[in-house]
C-alpha atoms as a PDB file:
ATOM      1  CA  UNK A   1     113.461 166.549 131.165  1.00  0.00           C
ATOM      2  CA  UNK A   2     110.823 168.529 129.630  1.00  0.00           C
ATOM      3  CA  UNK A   3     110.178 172.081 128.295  1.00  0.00           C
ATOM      4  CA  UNK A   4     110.398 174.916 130.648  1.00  0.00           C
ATOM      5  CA  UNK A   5     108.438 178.044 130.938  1.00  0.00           C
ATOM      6  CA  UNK A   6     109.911 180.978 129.650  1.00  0.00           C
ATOM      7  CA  UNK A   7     109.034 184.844 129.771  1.00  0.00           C
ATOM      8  CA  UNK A   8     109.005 186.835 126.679  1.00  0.00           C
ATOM      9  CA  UNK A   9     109.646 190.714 126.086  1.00  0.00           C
ATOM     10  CA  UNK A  10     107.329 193.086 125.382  1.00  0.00           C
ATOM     11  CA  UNK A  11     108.647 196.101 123.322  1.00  0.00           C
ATOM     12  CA  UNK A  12     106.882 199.174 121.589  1.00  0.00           C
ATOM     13  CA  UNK A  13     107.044 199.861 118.079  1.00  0.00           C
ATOM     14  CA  UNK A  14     106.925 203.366 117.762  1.00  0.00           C
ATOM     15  CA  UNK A  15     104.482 205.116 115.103  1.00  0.00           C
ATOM     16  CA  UNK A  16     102.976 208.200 113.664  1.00  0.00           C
ATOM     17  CA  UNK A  17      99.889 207.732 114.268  1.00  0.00           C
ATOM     18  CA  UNK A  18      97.371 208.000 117.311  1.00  0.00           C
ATOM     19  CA  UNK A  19      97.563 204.303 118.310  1.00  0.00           C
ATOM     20  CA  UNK A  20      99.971 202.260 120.620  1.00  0.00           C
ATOM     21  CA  UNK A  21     101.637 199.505 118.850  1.00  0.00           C
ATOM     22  CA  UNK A  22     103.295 196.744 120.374  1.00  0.00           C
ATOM     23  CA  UNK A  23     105.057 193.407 119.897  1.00  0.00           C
ATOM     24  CA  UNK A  24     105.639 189.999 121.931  1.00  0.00           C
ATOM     25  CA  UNK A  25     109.284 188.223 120.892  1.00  0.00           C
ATOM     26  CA  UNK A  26     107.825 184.763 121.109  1.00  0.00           C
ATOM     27  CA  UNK A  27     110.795 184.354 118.235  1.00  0.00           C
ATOM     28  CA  UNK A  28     113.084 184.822 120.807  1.00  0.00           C
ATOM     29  CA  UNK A  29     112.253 181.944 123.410  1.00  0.00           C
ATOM     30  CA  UNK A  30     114.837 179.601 121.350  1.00  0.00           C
ATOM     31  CA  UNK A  31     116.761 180.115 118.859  1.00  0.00           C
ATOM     32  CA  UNK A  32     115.447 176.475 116.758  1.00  0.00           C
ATOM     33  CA  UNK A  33     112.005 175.928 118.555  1.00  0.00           C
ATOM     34  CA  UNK A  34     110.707 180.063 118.419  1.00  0.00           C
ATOM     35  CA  UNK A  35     107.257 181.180 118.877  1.00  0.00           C
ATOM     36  CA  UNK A  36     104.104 180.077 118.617  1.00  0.00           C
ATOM     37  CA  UNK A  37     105.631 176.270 118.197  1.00  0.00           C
ATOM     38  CA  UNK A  38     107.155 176.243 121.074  1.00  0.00           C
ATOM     39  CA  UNK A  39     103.815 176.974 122.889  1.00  0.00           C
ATOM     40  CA  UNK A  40     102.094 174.224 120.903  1.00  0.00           C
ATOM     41  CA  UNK A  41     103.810 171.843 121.955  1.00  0.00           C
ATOM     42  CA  UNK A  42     104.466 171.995 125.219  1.00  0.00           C
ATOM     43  CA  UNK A  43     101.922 170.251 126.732  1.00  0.00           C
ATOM     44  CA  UNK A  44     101.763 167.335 123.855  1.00  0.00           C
ATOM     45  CA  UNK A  45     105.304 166.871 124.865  1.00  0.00           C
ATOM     46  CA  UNK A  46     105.230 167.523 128.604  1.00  0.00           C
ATOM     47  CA  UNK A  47     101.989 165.330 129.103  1.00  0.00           C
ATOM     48  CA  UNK A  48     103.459 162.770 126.989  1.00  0.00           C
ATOM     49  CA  UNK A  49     106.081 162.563 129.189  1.00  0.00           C
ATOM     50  CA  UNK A  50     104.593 162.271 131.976  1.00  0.00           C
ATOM     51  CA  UNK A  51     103.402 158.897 131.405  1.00  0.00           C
ATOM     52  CA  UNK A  52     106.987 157.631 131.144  1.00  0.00           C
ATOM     53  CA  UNK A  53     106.507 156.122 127.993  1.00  0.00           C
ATOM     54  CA  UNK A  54     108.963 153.057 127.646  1.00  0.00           C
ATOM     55  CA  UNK A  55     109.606 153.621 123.759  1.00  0.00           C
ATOM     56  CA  UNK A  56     109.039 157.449 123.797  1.00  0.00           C
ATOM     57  CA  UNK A  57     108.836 158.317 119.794  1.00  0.00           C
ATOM     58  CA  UNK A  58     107.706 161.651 118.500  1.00  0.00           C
ATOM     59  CA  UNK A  59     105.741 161.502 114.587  1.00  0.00           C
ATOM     60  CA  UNK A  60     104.541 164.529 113.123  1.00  0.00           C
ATOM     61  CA  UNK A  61     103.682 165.919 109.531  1.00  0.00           C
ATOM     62  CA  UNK A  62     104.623 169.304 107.095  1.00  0.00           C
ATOM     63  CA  UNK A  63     105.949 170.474 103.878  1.00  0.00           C
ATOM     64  CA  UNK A  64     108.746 170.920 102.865  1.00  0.00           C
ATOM     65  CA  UNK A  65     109.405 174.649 104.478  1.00  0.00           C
ATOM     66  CA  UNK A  66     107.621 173.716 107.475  1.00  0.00           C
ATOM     67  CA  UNK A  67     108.446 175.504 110.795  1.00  0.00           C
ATOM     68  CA  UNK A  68     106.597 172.562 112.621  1.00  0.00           C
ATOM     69  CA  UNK A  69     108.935 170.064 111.248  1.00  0.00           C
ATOM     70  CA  UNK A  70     112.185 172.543 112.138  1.00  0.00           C
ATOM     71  CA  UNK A  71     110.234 172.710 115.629  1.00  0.00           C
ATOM     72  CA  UNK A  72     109.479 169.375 116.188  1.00  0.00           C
ATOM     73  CA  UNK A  73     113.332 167.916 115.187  1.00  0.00           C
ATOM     74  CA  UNK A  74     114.529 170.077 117.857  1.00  0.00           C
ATOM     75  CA  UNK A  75     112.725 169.102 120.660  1.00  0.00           C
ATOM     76  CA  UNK A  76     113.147 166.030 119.589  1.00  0.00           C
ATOM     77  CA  UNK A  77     117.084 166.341 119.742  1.00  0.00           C
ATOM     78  CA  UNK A  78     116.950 168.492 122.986  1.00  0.00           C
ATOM     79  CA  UNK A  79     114.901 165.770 124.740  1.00  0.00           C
ATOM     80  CA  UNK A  80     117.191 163.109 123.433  1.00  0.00           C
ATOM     81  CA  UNK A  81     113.813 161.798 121.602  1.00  0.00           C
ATOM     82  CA  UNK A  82     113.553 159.803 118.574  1.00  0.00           C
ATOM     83  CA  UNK A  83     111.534 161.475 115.913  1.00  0.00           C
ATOM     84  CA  UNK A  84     109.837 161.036 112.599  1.00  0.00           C
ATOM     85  CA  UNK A  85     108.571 163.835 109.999  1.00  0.00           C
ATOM     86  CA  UNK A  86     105.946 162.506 107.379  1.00  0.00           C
ATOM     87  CA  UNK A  87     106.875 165.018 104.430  1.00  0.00           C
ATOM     88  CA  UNK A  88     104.550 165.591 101.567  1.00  0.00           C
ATOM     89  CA  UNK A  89     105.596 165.144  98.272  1.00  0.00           C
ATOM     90  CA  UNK A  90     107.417 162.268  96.969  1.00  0.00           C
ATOM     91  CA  UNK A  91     109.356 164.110  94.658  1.00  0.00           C
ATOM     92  CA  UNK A  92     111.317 165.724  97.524  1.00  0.00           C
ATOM     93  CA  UNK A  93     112.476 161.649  98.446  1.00  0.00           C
ATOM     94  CA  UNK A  94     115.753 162.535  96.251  1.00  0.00           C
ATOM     95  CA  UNK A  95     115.885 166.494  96.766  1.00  0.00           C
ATOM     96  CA  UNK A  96     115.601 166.947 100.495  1.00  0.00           C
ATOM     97  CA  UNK A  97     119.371 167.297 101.017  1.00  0.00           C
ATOM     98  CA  UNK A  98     119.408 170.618  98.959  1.00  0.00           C
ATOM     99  CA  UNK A  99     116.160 171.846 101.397  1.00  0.00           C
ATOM    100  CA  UNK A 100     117.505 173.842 104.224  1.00  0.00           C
ATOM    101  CA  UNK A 101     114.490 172.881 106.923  1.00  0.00           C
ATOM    102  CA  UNK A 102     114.682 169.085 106.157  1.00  0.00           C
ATOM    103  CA  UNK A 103     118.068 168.966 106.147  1.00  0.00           C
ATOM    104  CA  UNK A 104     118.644 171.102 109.622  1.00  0.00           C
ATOM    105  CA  UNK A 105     115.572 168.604 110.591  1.00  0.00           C
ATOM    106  CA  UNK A 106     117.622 165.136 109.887  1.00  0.00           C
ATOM    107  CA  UNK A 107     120.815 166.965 111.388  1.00  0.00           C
ATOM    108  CA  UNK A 108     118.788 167.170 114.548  1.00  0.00           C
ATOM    109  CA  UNK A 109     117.829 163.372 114.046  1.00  0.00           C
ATOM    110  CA  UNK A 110     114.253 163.349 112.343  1.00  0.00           C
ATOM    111  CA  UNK A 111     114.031 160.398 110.342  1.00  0.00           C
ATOM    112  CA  UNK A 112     111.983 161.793 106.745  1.00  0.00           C
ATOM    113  CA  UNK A 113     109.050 159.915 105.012  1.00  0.00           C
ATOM    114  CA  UNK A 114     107.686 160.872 101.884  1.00  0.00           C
ATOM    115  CA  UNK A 115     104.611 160.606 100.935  1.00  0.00           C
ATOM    116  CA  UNK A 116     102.315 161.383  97.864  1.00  0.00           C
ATOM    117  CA  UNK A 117      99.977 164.099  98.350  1.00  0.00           C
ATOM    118  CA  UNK A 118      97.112 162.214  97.990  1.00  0.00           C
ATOM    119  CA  UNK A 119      98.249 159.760 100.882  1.00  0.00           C
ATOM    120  CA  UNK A 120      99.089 162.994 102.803  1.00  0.00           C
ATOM    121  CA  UNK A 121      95.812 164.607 102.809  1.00  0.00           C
ATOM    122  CA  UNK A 122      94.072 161.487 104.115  1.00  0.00           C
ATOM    123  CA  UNK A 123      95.753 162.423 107.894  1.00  0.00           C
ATOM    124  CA  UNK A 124      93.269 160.089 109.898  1.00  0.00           C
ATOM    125  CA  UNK A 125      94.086 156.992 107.905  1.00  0.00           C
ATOM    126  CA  UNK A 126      98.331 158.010 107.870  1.00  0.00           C
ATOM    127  CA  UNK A 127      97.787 158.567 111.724  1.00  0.00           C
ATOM    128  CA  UNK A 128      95.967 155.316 112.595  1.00  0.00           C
ATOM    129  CA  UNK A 129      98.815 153.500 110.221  1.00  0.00           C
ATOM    130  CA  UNK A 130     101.454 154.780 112.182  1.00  0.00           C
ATOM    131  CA  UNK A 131      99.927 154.184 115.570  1.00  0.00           C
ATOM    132  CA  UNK A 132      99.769 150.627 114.857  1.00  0.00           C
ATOM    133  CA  UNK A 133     103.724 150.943 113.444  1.00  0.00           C
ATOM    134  CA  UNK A 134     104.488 153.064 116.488  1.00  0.00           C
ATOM    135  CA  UNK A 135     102.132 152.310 119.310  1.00  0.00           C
ATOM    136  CA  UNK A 136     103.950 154.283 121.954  1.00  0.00           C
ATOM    137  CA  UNK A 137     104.136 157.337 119.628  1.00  0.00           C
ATOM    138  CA  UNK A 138     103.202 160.593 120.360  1.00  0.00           C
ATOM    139  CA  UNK A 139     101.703 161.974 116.995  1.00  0.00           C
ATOM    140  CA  UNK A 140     101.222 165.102 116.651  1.00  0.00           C
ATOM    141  CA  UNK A 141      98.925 166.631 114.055  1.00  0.00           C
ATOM    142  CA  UNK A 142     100.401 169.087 111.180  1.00  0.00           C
ATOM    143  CA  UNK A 143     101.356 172.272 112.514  1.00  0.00           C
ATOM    144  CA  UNK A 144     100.814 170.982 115.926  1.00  0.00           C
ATOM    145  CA  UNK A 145      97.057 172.219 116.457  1.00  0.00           C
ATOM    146  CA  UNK A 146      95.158 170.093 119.170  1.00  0.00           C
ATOM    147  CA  UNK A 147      93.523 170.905 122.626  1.00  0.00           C
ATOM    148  CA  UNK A 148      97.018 170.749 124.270  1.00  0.00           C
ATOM    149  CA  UNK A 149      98.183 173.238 121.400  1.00  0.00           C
ATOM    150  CA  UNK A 150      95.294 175.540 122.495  1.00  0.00           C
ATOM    151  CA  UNK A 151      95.979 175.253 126.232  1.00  0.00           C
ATOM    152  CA  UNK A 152      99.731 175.742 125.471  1.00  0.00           C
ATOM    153  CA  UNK A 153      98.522 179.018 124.015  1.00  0.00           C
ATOM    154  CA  UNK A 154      97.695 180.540 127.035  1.00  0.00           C
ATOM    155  CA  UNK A 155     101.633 180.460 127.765  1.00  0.00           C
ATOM    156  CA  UNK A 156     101.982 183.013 125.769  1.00  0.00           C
ATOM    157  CA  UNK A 157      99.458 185.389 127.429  1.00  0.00           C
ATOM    158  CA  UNK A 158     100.325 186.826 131.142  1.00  0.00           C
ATOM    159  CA  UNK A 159      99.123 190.011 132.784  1.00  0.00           C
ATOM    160  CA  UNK A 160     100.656 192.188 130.981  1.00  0.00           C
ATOM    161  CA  UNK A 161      98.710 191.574 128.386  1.00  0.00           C
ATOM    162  CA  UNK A 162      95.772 192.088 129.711  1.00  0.00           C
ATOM    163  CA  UNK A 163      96.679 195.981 129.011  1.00  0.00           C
ATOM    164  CA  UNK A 164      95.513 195.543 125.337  1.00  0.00           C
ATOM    165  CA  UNK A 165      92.702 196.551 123.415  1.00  0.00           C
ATOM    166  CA  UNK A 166      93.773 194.347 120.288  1.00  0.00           C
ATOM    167  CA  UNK A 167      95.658 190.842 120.231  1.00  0.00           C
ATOM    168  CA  UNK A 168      96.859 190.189 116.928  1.00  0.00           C
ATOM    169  CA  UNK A 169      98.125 186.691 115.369  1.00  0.00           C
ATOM    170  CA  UNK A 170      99.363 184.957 111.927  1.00  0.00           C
ATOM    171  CA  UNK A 171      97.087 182.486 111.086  1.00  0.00           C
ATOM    172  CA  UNK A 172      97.634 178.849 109.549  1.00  0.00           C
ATOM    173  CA  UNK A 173      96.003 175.591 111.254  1.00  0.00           C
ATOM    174  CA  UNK A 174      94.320 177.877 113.451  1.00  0.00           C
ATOM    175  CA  UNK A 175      95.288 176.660 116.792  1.00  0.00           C
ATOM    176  CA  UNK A 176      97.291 179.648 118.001  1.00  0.00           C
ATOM    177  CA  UNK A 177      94.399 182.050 117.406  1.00  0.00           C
ATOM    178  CA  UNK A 178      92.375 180.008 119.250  1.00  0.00           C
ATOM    179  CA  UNK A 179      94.226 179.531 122.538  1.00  0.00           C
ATOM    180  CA  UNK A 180      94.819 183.880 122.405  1.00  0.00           C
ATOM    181  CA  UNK A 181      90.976 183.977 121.944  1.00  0.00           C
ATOM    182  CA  UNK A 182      90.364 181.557 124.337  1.00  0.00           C
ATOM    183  CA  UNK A 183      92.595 182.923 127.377  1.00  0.00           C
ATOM    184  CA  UNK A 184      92.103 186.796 126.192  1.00  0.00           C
ATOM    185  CA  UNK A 185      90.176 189.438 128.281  1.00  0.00           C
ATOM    186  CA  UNK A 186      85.945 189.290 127.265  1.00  0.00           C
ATOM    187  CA  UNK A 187      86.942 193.419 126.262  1.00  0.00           C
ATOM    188  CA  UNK A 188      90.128 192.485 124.209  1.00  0.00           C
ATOM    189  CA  UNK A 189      89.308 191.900 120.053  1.00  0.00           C
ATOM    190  CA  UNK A 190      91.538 189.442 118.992  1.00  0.00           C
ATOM    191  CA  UNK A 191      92.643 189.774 115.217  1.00  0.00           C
ATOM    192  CA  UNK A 192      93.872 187.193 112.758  1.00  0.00           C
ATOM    193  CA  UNK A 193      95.370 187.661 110.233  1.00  0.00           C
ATOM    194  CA  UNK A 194      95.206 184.810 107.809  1.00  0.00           C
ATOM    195  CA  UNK A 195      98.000 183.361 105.221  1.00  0.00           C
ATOM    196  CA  UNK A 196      95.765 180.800 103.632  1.00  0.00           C
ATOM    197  CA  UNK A 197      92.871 180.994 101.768  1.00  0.00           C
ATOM    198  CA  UNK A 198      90.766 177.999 104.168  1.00  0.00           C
ATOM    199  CA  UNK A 199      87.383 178.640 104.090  1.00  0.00           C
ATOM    200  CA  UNK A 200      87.055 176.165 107.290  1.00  0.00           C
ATOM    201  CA  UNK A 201      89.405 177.943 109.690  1.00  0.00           C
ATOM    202  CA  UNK A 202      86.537 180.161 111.190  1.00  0.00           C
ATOM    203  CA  UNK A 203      84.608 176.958 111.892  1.00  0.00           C
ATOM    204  CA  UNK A 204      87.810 175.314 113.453  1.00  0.00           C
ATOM    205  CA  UNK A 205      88.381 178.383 115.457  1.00  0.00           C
ATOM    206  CA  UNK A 206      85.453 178.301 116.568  1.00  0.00           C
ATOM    207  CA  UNK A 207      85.380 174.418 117.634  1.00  0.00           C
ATOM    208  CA  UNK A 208      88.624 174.995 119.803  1.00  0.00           C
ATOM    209  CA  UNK A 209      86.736 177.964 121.731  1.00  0.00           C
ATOM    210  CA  UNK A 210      83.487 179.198 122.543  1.00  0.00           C
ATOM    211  CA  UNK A 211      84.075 183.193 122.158  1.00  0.00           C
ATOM    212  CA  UNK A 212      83.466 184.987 119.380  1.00  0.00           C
ATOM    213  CA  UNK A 213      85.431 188.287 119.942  1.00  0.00           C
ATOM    214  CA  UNK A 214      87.666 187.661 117.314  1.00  0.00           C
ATOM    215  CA  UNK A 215      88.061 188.798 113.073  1.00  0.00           C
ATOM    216  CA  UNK A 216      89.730 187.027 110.518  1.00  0.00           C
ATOM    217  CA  UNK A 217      91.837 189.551 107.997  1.00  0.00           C
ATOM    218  CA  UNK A 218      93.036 188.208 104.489  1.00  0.00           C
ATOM    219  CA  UNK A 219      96.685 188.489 104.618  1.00  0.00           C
ATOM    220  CA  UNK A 220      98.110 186.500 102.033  1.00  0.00           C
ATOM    221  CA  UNK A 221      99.153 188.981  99.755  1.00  0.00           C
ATOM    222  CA  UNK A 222      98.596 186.613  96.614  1.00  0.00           C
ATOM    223  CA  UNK A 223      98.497 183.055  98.421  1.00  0.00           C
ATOM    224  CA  UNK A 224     100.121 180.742 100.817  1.00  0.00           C
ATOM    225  CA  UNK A 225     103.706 180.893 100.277  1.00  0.00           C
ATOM    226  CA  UNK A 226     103.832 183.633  97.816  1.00  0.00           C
ATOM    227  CA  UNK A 227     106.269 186.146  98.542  1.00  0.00           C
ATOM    228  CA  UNK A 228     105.550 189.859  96.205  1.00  0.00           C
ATOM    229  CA  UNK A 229     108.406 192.297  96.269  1.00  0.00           C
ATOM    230  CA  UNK A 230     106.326 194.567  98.479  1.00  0.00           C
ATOM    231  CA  UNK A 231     106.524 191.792 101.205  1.00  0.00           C
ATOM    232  CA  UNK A 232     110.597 192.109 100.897  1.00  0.00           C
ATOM    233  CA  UNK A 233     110.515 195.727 100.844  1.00  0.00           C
ATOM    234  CA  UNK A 234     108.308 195.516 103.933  1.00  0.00           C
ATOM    235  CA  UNK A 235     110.438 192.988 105.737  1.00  0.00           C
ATOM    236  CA  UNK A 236     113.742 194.693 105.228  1.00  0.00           C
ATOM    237  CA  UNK A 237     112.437 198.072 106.237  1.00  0.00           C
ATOM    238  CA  UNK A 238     110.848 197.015 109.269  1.00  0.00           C
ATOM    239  CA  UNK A 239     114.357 195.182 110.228  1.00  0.00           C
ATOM    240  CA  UNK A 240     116.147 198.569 109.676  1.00  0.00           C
ATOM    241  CA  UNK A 241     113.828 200.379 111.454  1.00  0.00           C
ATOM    242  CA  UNK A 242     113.058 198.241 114.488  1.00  0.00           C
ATOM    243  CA  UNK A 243     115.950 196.007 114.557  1.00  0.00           C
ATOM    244  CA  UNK A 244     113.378 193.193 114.497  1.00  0.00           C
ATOM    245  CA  UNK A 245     113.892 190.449 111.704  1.00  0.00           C
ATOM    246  CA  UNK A 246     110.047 188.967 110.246  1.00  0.00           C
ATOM    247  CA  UNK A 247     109.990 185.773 108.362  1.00  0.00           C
ATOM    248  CA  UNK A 248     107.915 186.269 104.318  1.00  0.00           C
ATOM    249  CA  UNK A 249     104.610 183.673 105.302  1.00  0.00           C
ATOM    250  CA  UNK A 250     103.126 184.824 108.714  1.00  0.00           C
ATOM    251  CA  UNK A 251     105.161 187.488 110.927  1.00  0.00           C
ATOM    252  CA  UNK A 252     106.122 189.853 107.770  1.00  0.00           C
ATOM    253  CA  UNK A 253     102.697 189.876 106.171  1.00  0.00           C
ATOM    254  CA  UNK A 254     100.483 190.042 109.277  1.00  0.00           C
ATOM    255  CA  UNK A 255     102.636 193.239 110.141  1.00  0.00           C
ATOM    256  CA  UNK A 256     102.555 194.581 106.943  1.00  0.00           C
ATOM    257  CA  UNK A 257      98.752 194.436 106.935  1.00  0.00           C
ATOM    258  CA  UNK A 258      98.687 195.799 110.538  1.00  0.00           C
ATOM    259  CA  UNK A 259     100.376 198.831 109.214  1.00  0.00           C
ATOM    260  CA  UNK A 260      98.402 199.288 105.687  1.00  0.00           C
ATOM    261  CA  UNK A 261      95.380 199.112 109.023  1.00  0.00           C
ATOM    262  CA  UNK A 262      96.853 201.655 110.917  1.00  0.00           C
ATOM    263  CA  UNK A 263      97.274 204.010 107.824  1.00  0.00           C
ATOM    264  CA  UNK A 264      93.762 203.503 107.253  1.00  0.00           C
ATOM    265  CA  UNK A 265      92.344 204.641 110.539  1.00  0.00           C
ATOM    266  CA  UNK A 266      91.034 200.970 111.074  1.00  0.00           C
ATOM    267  CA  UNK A 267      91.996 201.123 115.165  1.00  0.00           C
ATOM    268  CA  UNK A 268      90.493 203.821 116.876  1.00  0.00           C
ATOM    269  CA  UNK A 269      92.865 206.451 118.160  1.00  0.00           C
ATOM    270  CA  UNK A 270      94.389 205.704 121.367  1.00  0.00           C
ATOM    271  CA  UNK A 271      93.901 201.929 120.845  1.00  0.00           C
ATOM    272  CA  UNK A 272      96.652 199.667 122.405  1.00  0.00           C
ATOM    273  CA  UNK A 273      97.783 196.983 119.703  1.00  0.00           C
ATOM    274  CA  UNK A 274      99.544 193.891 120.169  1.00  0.00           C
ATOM    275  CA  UNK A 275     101.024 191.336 117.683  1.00  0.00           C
ATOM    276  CA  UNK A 276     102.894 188.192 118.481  1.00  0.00           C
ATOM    277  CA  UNK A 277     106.166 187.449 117.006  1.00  0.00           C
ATOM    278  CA  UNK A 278     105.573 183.737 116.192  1.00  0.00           C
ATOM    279  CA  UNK A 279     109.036 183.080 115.038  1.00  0.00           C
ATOM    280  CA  UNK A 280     109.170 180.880 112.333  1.00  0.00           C
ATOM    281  CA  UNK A 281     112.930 182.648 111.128  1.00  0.00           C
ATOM    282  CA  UNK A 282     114.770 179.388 110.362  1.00  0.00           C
ATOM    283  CA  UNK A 283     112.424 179.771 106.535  1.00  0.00           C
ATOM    284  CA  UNK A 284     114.202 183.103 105.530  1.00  0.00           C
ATOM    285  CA  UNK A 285     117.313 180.763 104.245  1.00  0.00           C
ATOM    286  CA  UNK A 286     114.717 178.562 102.092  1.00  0.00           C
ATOM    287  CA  UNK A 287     112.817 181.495 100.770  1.00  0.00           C
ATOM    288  CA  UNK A 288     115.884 183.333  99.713  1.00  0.00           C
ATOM    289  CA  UNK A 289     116.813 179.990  97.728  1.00  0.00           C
ATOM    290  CA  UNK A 290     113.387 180.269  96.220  1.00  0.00           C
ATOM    291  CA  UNK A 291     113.687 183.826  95.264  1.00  0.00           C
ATOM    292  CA  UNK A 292     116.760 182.884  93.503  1.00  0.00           C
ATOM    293  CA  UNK A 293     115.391 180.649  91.555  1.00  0.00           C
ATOM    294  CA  UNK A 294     112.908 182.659  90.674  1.00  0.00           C
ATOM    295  CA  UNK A 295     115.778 185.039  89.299  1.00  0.00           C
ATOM    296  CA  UNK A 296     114.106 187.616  91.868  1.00  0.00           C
ATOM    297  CA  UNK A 297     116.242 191.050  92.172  1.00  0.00           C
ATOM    298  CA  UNK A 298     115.287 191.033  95.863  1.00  0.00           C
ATOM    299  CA  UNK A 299     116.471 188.612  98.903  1.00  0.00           C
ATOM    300  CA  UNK A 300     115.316 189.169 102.622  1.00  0.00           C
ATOM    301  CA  UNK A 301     118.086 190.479 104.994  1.00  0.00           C
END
């Protein structure tokens, strides 16, 4: 078994302004695995498979909210494959049971290690560690960004979106960005909008493809993970009005931004304006819990 192809909606957001502006569901290709993940890994997975491992064993690595750890446990139970998540932060060893994404993660059969943040940053020596533990692993890399991510991508362009002037993205690791810019039009700009201040990801953009029609657009709103009240407010309009539910770290703020761009005149008129939906939803439930913590007087619908 392995992951199929699937074809994704289009739909038009309608405005009041002299642009065209347009989104792609990716969120809606699977209810657990949605968007952008999905595309990531299906060639690490599919390509994996096809060399009939006899042990197959799927190791990857996030936080504690991660969408690539939710992702990752569900292929993993779909394909009736073993899996491991290496989780950052050995103070969640105890705590993970009250943590909606690792907990719908080991329900889905993802064995959880913890590790200390400083063993977590040093990737390269965790992966070669593992390799040795797991030697018919597949391991793949935080947020799932490699050259099969990149090529996996494409999946998510076809010819109708060739129709586009502008091909907007959330940006984390940097590996969906690059397979848009990679497989986009030489005429299309390609816009990402980033949720983490990494002064690197225009270099690794650039190492996973050799164009350069693309911007980078500070949309963090604060920093990685912080959610304002003007983020909520954004998100639960936009459901109202469009019927569309955004997740608070990449969906809801790169739309928000695209709208505080439109306002400003930033597209010229008539411009055609695309943004991918790259799912991601399964972190509203943990972000609410955070926001009540927080004693916040606002939760996302």
């Amino acid at each position: 078994m392995k992951l199929p192809e699937i074809h994704i909606p289009i739909i038009e957001l309608p405005v009041n302004n002299n642009v065209k502006l347009f989104m792609k569901r990716e969120d809606l290709i699977d209810s657990q695995i949605s968007g952008n993940k999905y595309w990531k890994l299906f060639f690490n997975i599919n390509n994996y498979l096809e060399k009939n491992p006899e042990n197959p064993f799927i190791i990857t690595f996030g936080g504690a909210f991660s969408n690539h750890i939710a992702a990752v446990s569900s292929v993993g139970k779909m394909l009736n494959i073993p899996s491991l998540g290496i989780i950052r932060g050995e103070e969640l060893q105890d705590k993970w049971r009250d943590n909606p994404t690792l907990a719908f993660a080991n329900q889905n059969g993802m064995n959880l290690r913890f590790v200390t943040r400083e063993e977590y940053r040093d990737k390269e020596k965790l992966t070669q560690s593992l390799q040795k533990e797991f030697p018919d692993a597949l391991i793949v890399p935080e947020g799932g960004t490699n050259e099969d991510a990149v090529n996996g991508v494409k999946m998510m362009l076809n010819d109708e979106t060739k129709d586009f002037d502008y091909l907007c993205t959330a940006v984390g690791t940097g590996g969906t960005i690059a397979g848009i810019l990679k497989f986009s039009e030489d005429n299309q700009k390609v816009i990402g909008f980033t949720v983490v201040n990494d002064s690197s990801l225009e270099n690794t953009i650039s190492e996973l493809t050799l164009k350069q029609n693309f911007d980078l657009i500070d949309s963090s709103f604060g920093g990685y993970g912080k959610i304002k009240d003007e983020n909520i407010r954004f998100i639960n309009d936009f459901k109202e009005r469009y019927g569309i539910p955004l997740e608070p770290i990449y969906t809801g703020k790169m739309m928000q931004k695209v709208f505080e761009l439109i306002e400003e005149g930033y597209f010229p008129e008539n411009s055609k304006i695309l943004c991918f939906h790259t799912g991601g939803l399964q972190g509203i439930e943990g972000a609410n819990l955070l926001l009540q913590k927080q004693n916040r007087n606002l939760i996302i619908k």
